[in-house]
Protein backbone atom coordinates (compact mmCIF):
# COMPACT_ATOMS: atom_id res chain seq x y z
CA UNK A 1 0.00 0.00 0.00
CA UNK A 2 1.07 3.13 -0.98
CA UNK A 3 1.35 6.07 1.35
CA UNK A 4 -1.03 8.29 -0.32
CA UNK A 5 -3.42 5.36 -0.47
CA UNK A 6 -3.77 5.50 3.65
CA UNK A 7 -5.16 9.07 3.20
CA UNK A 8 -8.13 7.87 0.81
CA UNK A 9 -10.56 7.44 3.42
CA UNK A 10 -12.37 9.87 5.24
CA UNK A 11 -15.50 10.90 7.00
CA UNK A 12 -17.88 13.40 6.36
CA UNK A 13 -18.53 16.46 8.51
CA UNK A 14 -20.77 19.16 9.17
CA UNK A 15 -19.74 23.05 9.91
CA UNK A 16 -21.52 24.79 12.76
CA UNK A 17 -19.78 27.48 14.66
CA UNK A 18 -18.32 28.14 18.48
CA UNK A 19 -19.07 31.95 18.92
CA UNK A 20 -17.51 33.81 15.79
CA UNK A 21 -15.05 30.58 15.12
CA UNK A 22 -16.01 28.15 12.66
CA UNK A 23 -15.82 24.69 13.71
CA UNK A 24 -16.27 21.19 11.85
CA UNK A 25 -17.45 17.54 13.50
CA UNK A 26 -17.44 14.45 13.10
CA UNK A 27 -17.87 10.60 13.74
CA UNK A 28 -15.41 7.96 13.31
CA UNK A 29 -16.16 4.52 12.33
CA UNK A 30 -16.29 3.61 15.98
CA UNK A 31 -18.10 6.34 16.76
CA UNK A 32 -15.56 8.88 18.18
CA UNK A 33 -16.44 12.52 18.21
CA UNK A 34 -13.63 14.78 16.27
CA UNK A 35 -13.79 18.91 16.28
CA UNK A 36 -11.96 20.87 14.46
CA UNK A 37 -11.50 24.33 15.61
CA UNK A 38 -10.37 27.88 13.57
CA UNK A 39 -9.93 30.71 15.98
CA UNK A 40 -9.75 33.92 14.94
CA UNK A 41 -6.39 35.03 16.16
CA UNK A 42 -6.05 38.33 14.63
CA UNK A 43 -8.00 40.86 11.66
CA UNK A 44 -4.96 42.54 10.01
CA UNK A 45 -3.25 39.57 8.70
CA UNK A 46 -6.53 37.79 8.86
CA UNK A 47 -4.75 34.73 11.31
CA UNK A 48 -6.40 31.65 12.30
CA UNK A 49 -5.14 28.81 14.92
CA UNK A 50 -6.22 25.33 14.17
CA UNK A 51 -6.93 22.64 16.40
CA UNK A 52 -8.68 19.55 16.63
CA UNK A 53 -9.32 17.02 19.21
CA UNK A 54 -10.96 13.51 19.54
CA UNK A 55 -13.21 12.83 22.23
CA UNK A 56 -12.42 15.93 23.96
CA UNK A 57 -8.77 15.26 24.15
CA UNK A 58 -5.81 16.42 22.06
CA UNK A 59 -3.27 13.95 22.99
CA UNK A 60 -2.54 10.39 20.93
CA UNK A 61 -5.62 8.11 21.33
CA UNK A 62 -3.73 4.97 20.24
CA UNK A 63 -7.21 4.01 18.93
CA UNK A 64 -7.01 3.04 15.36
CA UNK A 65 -8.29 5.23 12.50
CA UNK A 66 -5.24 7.99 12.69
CA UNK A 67 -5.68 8.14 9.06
CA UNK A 68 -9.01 8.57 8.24
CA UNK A 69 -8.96 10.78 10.82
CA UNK A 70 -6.23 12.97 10.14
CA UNK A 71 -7.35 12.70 5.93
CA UNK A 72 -10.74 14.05 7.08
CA UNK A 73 -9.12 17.19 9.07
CA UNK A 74 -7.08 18.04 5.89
CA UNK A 75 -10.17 18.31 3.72
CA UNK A 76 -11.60 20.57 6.78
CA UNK A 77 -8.93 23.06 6.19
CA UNK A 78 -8.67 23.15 2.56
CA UNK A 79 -12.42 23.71 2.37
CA UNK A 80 -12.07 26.32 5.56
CA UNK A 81 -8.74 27.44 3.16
CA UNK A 82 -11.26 28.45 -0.33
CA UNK A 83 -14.02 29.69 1.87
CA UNK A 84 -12.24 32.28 4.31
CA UNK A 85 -8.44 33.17 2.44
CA UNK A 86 -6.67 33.62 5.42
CA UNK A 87 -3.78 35.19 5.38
CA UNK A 88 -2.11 33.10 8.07
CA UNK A 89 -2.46 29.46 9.74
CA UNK A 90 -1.29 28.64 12.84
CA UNK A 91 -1.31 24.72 14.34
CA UNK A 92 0.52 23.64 17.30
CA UNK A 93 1.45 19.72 17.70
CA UNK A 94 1.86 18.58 21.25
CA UNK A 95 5.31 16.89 22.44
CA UNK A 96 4.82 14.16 24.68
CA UNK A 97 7.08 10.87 24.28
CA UNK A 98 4.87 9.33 21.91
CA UNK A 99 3.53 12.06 20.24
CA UNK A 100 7.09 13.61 18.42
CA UNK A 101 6.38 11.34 15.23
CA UNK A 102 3.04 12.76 15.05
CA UNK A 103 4.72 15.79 14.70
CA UNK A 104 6.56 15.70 12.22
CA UNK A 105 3.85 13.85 10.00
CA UNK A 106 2.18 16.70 10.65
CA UNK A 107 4.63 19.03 9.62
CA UNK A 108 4.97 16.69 6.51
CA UNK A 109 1.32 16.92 5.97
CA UNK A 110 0.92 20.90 6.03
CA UNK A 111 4.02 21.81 4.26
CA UNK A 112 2.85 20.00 1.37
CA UNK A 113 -0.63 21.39 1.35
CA UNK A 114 1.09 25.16 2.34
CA UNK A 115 3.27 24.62 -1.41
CA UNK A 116 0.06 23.73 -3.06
CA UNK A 117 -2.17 26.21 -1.26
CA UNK A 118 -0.02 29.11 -2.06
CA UNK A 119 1.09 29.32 1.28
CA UNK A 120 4.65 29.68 2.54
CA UNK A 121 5.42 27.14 5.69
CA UNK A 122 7.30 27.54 9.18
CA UNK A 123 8.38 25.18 11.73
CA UNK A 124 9.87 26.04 15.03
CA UNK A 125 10.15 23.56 17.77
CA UNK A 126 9.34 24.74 21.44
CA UNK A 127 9.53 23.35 24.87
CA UNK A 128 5.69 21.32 24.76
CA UNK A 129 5.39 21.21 21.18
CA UNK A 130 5.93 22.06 17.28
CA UNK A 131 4.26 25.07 16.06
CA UNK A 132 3.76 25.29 12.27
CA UNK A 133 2.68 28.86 10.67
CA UNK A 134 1.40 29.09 6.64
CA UNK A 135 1.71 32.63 6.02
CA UNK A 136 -0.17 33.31 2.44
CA UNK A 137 2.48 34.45 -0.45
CA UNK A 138 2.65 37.60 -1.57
CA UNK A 139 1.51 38.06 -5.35
């Protein structure tokens, strides 16, 4: 299997909001709730934070379905991405001792959709975590 192949499957969602911020949910297969959040972070860049969590928490599950999962939250922010334009992303991956390779597929995932999406990509490490920026290009 092919790596792009794991990303095929995903679920589908339904937008509603939290306050001003846009949010997206769904179910897994075994019936795990996932939210994906965009906070408004700033007006002038227009900056968004991204998060998403399953069952309330942000940390590794270790419950099956990371790819389905993590395909579906991908097709949340490209579709947030053509709706809204930001001008910046921001998304912060927790650091715990099994979470570093999560990281850095993470960091794998977005700087591939930030080259595609017009966006330019930043990575900086920090004591709890990996914070990754897409800051729109400049035309």
């Amino acid at each position: 299997m092919r790596i792009n192949e794991l990303f095929n499957k995903s679920y589908s969602y339904q937008w509603t909001a939290k306050g001003q911020s846009p949010v997206a949910s769904f179910k897994t297969s075994g019936g795990d709730a996932v939210t994906v959040y965009f906070e408004m972070m700033s007006f002038k860049p227009v900056t968004y934070n991204i998060s998403f969590e399953r069952n309330d928490r942000v940390d590794v599950s270790n419950e099956g379905d990371a790819f389905a999962i993590l395909s579906t939250v991908m097709k949340v922010i490209k579709e947030f991405v053509a709706s809204k334009n930001p001008d910046e992303l921001v998304f912060h991956a927790q650091h715990g001792e099994d979470e570093l390779s999560r990281a850095n597929l993470y960091g794998r995932m977005l700087k591939k959709f930030a080259t595609a999406g017009g966006y330019d990509f930043e990575q900086s490490v920090e004591y709890d975590g990996t914070e990754f920026v897409l800051t729109k290009r400049e035309k």
